[in-house]
Structures are given as structure tokens and as C-alpha cells.
Protein backbone atom coordinates (compact mmCIF):
# COMPACT_ATOMS: atom_id res chain seq x y z
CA UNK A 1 -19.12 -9.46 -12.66
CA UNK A 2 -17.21 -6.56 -14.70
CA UNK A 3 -20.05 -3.87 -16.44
CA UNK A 4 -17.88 -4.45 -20.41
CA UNK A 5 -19.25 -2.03 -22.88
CA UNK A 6 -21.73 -3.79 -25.40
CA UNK A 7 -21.69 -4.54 -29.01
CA UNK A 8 -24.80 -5.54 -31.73
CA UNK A 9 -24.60 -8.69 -33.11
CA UNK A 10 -23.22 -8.61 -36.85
CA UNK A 11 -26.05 -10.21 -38.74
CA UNK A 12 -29.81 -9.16 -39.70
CA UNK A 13 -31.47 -8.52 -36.14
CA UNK A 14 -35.02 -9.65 -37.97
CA UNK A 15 -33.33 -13.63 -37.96
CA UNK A 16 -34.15 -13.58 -35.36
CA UNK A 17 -36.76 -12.62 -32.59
CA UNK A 18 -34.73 -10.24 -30.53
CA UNK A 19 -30.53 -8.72 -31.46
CA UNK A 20 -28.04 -10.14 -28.86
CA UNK A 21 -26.21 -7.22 -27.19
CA UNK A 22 -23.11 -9.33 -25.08
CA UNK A 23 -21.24 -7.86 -22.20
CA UNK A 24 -17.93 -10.56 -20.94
CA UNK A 25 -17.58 -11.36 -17.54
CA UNK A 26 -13.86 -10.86 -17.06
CA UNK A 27 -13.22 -7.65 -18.62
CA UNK A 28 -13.48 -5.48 -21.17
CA UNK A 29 -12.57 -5.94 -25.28
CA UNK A 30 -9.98 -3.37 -26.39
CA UNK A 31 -10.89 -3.71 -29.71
CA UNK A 32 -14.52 -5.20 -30.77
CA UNK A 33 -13.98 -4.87 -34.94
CA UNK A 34 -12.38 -7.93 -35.53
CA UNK A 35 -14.66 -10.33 -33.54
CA UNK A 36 -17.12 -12.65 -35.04
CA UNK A 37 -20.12 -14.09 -33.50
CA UNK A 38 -22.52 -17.29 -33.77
CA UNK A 39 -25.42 -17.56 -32.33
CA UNK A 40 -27.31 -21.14 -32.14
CA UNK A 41 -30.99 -21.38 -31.63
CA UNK A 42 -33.64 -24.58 -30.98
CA UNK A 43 -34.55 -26.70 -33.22
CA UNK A 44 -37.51 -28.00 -31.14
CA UNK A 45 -40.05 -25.05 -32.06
CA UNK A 46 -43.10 -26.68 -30.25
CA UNK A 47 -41.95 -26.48 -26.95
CA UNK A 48 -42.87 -22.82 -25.59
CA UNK A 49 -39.67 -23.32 -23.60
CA UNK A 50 -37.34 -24.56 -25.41
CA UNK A 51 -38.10 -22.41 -28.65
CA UNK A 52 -36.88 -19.01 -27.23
CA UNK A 53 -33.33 -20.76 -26.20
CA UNK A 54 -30.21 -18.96 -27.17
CA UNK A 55 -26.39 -19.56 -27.26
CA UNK A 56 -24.02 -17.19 -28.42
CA UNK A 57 -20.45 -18.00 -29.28
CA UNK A 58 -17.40 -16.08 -30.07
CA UNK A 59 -13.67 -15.92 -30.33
CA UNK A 60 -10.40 -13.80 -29.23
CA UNK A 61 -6.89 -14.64 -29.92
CA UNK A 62 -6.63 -16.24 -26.44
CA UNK A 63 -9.69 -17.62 -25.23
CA UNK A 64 -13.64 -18.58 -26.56
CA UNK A 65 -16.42 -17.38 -24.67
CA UNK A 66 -19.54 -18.79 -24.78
CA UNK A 67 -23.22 -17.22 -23.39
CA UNK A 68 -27.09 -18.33 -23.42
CA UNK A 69 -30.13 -17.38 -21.77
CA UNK A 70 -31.28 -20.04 -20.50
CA UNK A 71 -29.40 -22.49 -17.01
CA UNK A 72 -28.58 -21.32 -13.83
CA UNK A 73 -25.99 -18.64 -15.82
CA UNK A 74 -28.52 -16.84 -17.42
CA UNK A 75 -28.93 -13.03 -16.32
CA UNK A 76 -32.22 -11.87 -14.25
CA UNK A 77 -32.28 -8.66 -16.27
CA UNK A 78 -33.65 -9.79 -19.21
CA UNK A 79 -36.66 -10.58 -17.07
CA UNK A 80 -36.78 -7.27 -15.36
CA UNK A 81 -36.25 -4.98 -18.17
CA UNK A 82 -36.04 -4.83 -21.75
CA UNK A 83 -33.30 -3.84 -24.31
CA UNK A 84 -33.43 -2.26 -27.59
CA UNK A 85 -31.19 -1.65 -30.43
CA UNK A 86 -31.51 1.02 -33.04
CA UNK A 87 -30.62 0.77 -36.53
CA UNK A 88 -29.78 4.22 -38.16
CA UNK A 89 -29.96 4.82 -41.90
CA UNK A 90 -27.82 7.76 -42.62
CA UNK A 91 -29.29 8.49 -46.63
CA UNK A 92 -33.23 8.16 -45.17
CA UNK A 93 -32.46 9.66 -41.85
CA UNK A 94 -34.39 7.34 -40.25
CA UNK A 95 -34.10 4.47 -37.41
CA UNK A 96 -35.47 1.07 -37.21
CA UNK A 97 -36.26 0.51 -33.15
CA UNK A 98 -35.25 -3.84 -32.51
CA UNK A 99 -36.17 -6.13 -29.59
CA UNK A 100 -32.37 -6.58 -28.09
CA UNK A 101 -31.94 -9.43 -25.52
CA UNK A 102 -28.26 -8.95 -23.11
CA UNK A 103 -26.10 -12.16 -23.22
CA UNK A 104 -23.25 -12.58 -20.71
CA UNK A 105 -20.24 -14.01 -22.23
CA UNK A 106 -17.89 -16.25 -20.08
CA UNK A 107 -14.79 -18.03 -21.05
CA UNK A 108 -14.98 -21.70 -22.38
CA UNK A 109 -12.13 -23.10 -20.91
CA UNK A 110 -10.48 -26.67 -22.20
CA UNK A 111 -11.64 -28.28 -18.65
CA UNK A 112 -15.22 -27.70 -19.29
CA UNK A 113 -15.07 -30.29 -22.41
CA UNK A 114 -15.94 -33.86 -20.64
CA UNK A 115 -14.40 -36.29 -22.83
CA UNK A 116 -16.14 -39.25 -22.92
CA UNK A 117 -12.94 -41.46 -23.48
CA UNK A 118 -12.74 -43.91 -19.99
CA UNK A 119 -9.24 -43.93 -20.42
CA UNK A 120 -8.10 -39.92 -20.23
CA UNK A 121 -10.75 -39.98 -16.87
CA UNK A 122 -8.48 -42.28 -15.12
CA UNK A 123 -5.59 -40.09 -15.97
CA UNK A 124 -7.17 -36.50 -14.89
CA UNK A 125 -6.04 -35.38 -10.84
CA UNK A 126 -8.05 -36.00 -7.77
CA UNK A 127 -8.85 -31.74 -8.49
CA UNK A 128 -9.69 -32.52 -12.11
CA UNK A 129 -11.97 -35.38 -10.91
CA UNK A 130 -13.56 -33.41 -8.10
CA UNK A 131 -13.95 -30.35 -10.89
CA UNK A 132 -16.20 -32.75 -13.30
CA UNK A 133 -18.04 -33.85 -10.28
CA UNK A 134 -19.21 -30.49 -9.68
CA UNK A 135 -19.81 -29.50 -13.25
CA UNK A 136 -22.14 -32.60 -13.01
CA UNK A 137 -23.67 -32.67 -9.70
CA UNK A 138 -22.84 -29.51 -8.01
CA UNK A 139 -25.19 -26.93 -6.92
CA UNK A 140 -24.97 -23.53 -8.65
CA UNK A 141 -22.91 -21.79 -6.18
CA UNK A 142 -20.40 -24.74 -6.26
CA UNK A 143 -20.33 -24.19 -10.38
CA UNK A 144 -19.78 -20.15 -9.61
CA UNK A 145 -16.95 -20.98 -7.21
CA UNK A 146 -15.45 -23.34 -10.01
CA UNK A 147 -16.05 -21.14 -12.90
CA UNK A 148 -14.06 -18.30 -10.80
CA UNK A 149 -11.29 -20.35 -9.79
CA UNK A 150 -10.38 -21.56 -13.24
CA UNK A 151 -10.98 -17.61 -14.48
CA UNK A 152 -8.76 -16.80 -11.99
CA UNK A 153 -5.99 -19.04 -13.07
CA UNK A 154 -5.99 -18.25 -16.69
CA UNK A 155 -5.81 -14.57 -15.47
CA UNK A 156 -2.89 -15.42 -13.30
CA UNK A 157 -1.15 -17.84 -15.96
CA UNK A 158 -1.56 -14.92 -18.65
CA UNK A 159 -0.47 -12.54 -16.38
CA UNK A 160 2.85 -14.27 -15.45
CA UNK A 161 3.82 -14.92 -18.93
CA UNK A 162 3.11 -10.90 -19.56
CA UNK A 163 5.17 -9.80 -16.86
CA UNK A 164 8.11 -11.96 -17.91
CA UNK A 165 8.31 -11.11 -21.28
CA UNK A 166 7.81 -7.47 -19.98
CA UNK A 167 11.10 -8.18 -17.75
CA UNK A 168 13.14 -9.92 -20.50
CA UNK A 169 12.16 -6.79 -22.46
CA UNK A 170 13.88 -4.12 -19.50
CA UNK A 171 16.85 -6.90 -19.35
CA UNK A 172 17.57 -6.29 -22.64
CA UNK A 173 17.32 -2.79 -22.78
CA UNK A 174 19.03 -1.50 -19.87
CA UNK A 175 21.07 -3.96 -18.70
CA UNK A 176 21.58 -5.38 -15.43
CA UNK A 177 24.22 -3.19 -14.25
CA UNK A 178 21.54 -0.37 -14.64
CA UNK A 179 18.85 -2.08 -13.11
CA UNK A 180 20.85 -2.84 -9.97
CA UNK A 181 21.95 1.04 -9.66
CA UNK A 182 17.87 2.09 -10.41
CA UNK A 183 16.82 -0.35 -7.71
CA UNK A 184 19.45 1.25 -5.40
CA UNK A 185 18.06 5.00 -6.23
CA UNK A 186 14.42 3.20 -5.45
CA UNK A 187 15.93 2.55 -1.83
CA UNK A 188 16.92 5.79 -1.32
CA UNK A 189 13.78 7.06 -2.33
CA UNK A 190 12.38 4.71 0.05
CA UNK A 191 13.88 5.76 2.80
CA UNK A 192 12.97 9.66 2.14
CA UNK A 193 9.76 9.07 2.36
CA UNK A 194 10.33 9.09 6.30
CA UNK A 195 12.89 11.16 6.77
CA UNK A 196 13.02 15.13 7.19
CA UNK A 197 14.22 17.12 3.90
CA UNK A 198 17.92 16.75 3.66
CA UNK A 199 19.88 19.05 1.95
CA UNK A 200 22.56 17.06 0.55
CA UNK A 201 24.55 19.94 -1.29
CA UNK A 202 24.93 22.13 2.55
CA UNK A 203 27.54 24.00 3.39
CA UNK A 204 27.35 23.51 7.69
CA UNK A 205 26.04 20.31 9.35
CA UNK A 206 23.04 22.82 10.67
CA UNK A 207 21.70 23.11 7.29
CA UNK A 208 21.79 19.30 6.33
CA UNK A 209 18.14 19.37 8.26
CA UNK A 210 17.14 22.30 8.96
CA UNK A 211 15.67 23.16 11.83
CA UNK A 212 12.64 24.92 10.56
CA UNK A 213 11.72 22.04 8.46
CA UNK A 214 11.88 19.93 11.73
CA UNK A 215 9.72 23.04 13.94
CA UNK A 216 8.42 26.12 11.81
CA UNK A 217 8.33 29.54 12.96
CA UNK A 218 5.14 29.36 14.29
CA UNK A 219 4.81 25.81 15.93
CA UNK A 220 8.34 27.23 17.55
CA UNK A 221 6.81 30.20 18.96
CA UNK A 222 3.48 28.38 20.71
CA UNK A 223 6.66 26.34 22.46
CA UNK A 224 7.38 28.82 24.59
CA UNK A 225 4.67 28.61 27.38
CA UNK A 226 4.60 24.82 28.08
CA UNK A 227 8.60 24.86 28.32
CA UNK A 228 9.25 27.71 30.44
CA UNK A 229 9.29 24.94 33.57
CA UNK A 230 12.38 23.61 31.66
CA UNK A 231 14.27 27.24 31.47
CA UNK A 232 14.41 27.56 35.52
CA UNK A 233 13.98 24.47 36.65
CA UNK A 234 16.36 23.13 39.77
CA UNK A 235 18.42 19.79 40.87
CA UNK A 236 15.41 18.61 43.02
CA UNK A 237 12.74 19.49 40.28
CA UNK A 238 14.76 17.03 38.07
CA UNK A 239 15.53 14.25 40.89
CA UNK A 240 12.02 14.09 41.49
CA UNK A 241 10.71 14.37 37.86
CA UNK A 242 13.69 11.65 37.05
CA UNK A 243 11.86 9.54 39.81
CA UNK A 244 8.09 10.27 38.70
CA UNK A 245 9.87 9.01 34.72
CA UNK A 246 7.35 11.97 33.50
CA UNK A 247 9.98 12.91 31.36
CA UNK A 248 12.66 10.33 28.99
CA UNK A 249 16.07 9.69 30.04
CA UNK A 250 17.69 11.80 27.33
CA UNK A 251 15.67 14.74 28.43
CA UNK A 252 16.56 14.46 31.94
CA UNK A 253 20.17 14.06 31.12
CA UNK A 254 19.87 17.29 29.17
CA UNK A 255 17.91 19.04 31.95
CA UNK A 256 21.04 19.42 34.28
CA UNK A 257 23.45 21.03 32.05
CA UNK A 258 20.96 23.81 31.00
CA UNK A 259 23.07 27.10 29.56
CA UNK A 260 23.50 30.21 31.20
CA UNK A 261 22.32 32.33 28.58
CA UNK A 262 18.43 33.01 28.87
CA UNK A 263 17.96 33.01 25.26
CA UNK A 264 19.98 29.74 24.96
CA UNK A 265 17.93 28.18 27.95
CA UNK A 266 14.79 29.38 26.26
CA UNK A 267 15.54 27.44 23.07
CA UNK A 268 17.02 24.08 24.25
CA UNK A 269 13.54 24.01 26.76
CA UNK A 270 11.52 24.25 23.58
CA UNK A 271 13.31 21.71 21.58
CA UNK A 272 13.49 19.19 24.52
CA UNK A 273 9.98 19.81 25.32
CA UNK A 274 9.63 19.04 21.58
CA UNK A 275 11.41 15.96 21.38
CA UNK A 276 10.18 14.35 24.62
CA UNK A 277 6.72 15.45 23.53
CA UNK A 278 7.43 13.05 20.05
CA UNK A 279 8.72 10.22 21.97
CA UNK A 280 5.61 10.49 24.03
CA UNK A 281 3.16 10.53 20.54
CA UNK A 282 5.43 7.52 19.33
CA UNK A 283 3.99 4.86 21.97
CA UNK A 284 0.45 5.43 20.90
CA UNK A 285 -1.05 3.41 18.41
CA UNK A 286 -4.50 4.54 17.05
CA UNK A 287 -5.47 8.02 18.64
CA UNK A 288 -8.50 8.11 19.70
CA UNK A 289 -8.66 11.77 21.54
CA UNK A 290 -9.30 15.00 20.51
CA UNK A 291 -5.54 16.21 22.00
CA UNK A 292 -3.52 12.88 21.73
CA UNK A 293 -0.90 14.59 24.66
CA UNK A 294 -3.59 16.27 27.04
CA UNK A 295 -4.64 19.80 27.05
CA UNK A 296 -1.79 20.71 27.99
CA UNK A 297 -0.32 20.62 24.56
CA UNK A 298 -0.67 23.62 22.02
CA UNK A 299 -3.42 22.83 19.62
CA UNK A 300 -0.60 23.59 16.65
CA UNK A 301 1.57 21.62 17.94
CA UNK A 302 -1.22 18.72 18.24
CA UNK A 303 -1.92 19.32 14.89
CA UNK A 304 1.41 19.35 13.28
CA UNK A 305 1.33 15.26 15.00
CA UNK A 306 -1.77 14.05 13.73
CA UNK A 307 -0.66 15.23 10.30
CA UNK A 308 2.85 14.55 9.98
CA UNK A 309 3.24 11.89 12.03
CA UNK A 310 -0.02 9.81 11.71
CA UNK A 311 -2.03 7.81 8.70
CA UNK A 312 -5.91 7.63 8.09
CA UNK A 313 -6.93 4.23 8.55
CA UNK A 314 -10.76 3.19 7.83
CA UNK A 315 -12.32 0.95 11.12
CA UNK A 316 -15.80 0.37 12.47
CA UNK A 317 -17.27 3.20 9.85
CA UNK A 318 -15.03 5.94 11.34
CA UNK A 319 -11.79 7.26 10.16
CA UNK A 320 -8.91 6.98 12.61
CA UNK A 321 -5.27 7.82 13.08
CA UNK A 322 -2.81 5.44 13.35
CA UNK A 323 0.89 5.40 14.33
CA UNK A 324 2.12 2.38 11.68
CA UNK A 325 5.14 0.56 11.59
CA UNK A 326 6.52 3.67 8.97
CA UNK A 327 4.94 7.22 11.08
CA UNK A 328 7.19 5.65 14.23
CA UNK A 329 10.26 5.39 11.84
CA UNK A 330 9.52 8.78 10.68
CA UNK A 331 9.13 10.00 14.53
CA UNK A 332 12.40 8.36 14.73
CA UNK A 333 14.11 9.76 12.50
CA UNK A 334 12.75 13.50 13.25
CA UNK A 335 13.98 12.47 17.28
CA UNK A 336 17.15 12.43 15.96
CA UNK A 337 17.68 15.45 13.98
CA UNK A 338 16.22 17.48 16.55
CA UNK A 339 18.54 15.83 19.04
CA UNK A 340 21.54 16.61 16.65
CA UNK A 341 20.41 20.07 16.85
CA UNK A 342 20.25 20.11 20.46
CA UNK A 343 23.85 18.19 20.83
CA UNK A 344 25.85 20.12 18.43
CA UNK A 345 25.43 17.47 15.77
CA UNK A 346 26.73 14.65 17.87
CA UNK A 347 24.01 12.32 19.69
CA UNK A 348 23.92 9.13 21.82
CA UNK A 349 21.60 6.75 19.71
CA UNK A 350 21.51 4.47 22.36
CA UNK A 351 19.73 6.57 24.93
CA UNK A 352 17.18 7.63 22.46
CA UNK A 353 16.74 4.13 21.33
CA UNK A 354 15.72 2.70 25.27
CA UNK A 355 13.63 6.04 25.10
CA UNK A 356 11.64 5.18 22.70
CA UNK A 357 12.21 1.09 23.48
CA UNK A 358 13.46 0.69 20.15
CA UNK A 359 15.95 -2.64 18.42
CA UNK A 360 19.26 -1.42 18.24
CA UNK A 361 19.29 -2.53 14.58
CA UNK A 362 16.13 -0.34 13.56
CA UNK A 363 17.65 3.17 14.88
CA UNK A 364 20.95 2.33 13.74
CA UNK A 365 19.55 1.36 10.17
CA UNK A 366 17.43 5.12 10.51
CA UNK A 367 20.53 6.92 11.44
CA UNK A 368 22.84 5.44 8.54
CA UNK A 369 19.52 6.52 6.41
CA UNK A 370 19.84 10.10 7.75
CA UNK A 371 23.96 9.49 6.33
CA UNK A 372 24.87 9.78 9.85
CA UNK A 373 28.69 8.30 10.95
CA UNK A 374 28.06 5.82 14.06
CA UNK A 375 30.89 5.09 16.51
CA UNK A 376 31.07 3.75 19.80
CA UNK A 377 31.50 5.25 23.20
CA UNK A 378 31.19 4.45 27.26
CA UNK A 379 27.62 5.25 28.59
CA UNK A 380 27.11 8.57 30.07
CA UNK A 381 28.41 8.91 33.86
CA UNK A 382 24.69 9.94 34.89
CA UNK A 383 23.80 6.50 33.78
CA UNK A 384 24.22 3.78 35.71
CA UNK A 385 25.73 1.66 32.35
CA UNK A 386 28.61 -0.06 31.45
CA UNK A 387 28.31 -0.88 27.80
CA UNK A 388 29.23 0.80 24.81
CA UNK A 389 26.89 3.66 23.35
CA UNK A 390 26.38 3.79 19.58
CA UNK A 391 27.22 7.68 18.57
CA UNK A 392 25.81 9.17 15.74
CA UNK A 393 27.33 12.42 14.09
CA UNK A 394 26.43 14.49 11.25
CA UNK A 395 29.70 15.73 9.53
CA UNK A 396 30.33 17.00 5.97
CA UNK A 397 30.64 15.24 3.33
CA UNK A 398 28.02 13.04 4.03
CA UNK A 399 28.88 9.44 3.71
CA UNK A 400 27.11 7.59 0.97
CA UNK A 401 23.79 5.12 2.35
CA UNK A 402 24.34 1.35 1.68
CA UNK A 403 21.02 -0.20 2.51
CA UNK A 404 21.23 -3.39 4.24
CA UNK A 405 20.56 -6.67 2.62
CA UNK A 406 16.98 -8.04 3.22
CA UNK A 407 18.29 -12.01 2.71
CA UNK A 408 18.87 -13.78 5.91
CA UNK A 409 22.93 -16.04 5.99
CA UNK A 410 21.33 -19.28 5.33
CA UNK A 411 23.19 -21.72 8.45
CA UNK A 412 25.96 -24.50 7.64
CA UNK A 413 25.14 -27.20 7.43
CA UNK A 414 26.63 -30.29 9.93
């Protein structure tokens, strides 16, 4: 039940024994000026029960609501506490103190009228019929369950006809050919959300992502220790690594055609160690250790995972880090910059994708989000594959991003 803010009953308090303060049970009044209220008391003034009964009865522009303290509705904490209201004369400067007794207001809905009329019974739904059972015969926690459902629907009903009339409104306004181009700019938007910073308005295909917004200076520099073994590493190191699969497929590849230049070397170890070091974070789920890729891995580099590439989830009382359905799109889509980088802007999508055991259709619908141009090719010669490879490659201008259509081709019929 909603807290509402509370307003005195408009009427002498000394009418009666104690001034009804009301609270509603579905919200909150925007505006409490314009709304009247009757309250009903017993006639039967012998009975030491009866006499103190209460109902209180008012009216909005959409619904009545109805409240009394006495019935299986009534509140506890006018039995545990007491209320007072306070009645402030501003010429005398003084306040009369009143007994105040809290009445929660719930809606009077059409259903709870019984009619007595044989005739409209016969016509009501097996629901309906069931509903007046329970407003009969139920217990109370069958007449709560009842009382919330039919709240429920009037808050849905009035909600639908709100949101309707609020779209006929934007209709009207802007038009549908605008609303089609806003909900395209929304996709975009979407799809940025996972997707490094992309610098639309570049000059070079190296500064479309940057690299130091896929590895900064300093999570760069920490890279240099645990890839050294790439820099001088020989045939039979890779054979043997390529049979242990400690490493991906694309990284292996890369391994054998390592450039002669020790500076070169140096930085395509760091950014392979890099990128098989994300395809390894990408198969975990919730992390549950300290260092999510061993000790082993730089602690800045460990934390540059669990906070870009990770979401707080709440389980069991503990906060925990989770790779969703979104951080491994956004691992994705990082994979393949830094691969881009690594391949001179052109990469084979469809090594990455078994890499990181991937549908065709998701990496492909990543890379045309990145505004990458796909093509086909034959599968490496190291590879042992005869189908066509899906190339991506990042080349200026950038084509424009067409997301594809969420509605399924419904089948013919025969």
C-alpha cells in the first residue's frame, strides 16, 4: 500500500468524535482542493461497537473511493497509535489540538455493486461469478487478491488509453516520416552503446577507432612483460602451443608471420596477447575470482575487464560480475577493431567468429555496426578449410548502418 500525503476532512472536526485524516491506496492526489468528502456514521448509538463505526466517501474525475474503520480493511494503526490534527487561528495566534482517526481510501469499483436483479447474475462471466463468490464467501486474503487484481486493471485500462492518446498526439505532430528516421537514430544509438568510440568525421582508417581508446597508454605499457614470449617465439613453440589450443586460432595464425623489426614484433605481441586475452574473458559468465585470467595477468589489465567489459548483477546477497548477452557483443566488437589494427584494417571475421564460437549472423550484424564492408574470400592456407571467409574492412567513407529487420518472413502457405 502507497504512503499518499494526507488531508483534514472539510467540515467541523467537533461533529464528530475524532477528524478523518485519509491516505488512498493506489497513489497519490495531484491536486486535493477540489475534492469533497462524506463521511457516514451509526445510527445504532447503544451498541459500544457499532457506535464508533465510520465510512468515508469521496470522488475524483475517474474513480470513487470509499474507506471505514471497521471489516477486515480497516488499518491496525489506529489501534497502535493515535493521530491529531491542529487547527491554527492566524488573528488569536492560537491552535485548537483534535482527536484525528487515519482512514484508508480504496477505489469503489462498478463490480463491487451486487445487483440483486436474478436476471443480470445469469448474464455476468464464469470470472464475474467466481468474483461475487469471493466478495461473499472468501477469506480476507482472497478479497485482497481480488481487490488488487481489479486495481490493477483499471490502472492498466487507464494507462493504455493515456499512452494512445499520448501517441496520436506525436503522430500528429511529427509525422510518420520523422518518427521512422528518430527510431532509426535510436538504433544507432543502440548499437554505440557497445561499440568503441568511432570517429566518424576521420581522415585515415587508423583513426576511425583509435587505438588508445581500444588500449591506453598505460594498460599498453604493463603489456609488455606477459608478451615478450610472443616477440621471439619459434615454429615448434607455435606447433606445440597450436596443439596444447592455449592460444585461439587467429592468434596462432598471426604468430608465424611475426615482423622483423623489434619494435614492430614488440607491438603486434602486445596486441595479440590483448586480443586472445579478451576472447579468453568472453567465455566466462559470472566471475567469481579475484584475477578472472590467473595471476598471470597485469592487475590493470584485469581491471580495465571487470569494468569495461562486465555488469554488476545482485545474487545470493553479494554483488557479482557478469558477462551478459550485451558485455560479449561489446568484447566482440573491441576483438575486431583491435584485429583491424593488427591486419592493416582488413580482418577474417570468420576466424574470429569460431574463436570466440560465435553465429555467423551475430558478428556479421557487429561488424556492419562498426560500418565495416564484408566480402568473401577462400579460408586461409594454414587452415585446413574450404569454404568462403566473410572479410571485413574498414575503408573511408564509411558506409551508412542499415539495421536488420527484427520481423521473421512469415512461410507460404500450401
Amino acid at each position: 500500500m502507497a504512503a499518499a500525503a494526507r488531508w483534514c476532512y472539510r467540515g467541523d472536526p467537533q461533529e464528530a468524535q475524532s477528524a478523518p485524516l485519509v491516505q488512498f491506496s493506489n497513489g497519490k492526489l495531484r491536486n486535493s482542493e477540489n475534492m469533497d468528502f462524506t463521511l457516514y456514521k451509526s445510527k445504532d448509538a447503544t451498541n459500544p461497537r457499532k457506535k464508533h463505526q465510520r465510512i468515508l466517501t469521496s470522488e475524483t474525475d475517474r474513480l470513487s473511493y470509499v474507506g471505514k474503520n471497521f471489516g477486515s480493511g480497516v488499518l491496525k494503526c489506529n489501534s497502535l497509535c493515535r493521530y491529531f490534527v491542529g487547527v491554527l487561528d492566524k488573528d488569536a495566534g492560537q491552535m485548537e489540538v483534535y482527536n484525528a482517526e487515519l482512514f484508508n481510501m480504496q477505489p469503489l469499483l462498478s463490480d463491487d455493486v451486487i445487483d440483486d436483479d436474478p436476471s443480470d447474475y445469469q448474464n455476468k462471466s464464469y470470472r464475474e461469478k467466481v468474483d461475487s463468490c469471493i466478495e461473499a464467501f472468501g477469506t480476507n486474503k482472497q478479497k485482497r487478491a481480488l481487490n488488487s487484481r481489479r486495481m490493477h486493471q483499471v490502472g492498466s485500462e487507464t494507462l493504455n488509453v493515456a499512452v494512445s492518446k499520448a501517441a496520436e498526439n506525436i503522430i500528429e505532430t511529427k509525422g510518420v516520416a520523422a518518427l521512422v528516421s528518430d527510431a532509426a537514430q535510436d538504433d544507432l544509438q543502440d548499437a554505440s552503446l557497445f561499440l568503441p568510440p568511432c570517429q566518424e568525421d576521420a581522415d585515415k582508417p587508423e583513426n576511425v577507432y583509435r587505438f588508445e581508446d581500444i588500449l591506453s597508454p598505460a594498460e599498453y605499457e604493463v603489456l609488455q612483460t606477459p608478451a615478450a614470449a610472443f616477440v621471439s617465439i619459434t615454429p615448434e613453440e607455435i606447433l606445440k602451443k597450436t596443439e596444447e589450443k592455449s592460444h585461439c586460432s587467429f592468434v596462432l595464425e598471426e604468430l608465424k608471420s611475426m615482423p622483423l623489426s623489434e619494435d614492430r614484433a614488440d607491438h603486434k605481441a602486445r596486441c595479440l596477447w590483448f586480443l586472445d586475452a579478451l576472447i579468453k574473458f568472453s567465455f566466462q559468465k559470472v566471475i567469481k575470482k579475484k584475477h578472472a585470467l590467473g595471476p598471470d595477468c597485469p592487475h590493470v589489465i584485469n581491471s580495465k575487464l571487470m569494468k569495461s567489459f562486465t555488469a554488476l548483477t545482485y545474487n545470493n546477497g553479494s554483488i557479482q560480475n557478469l558477462i551478459s548477452a550485451s558485455m560479449k557483443a561489446k568484447i566482440t566488437a573491441y576483438v575486431i577493431a583491435l584485429a583491424l589494427h593488427i591486419n592493416n584494417f582488413q580482418t577474417d571475421l570468420t576466424v574470429l567468429q569460431r574463436d570466440m564460437k560465435l553465429r555467423e549472423n551475430r558478428i556479421l550484424e557487429i561488424a556492419k555496426a562498426m560500418r565495416l564492408k564484408i566480402s568473401k574470400r577462400k579460408g586461409p592456407s594454414g587452415l585446413t578449410d574450404d569454404e568462403d571467409h566473410k572479410l571485413a574492412t574498414l575503408s573511408l567513407p564509411l558506409p551508412v548502418y542499415k539495421p536488420a529487420g527484427r520481423q521473421r518472413k512469415r512461410k507460404k502457405m500450401t
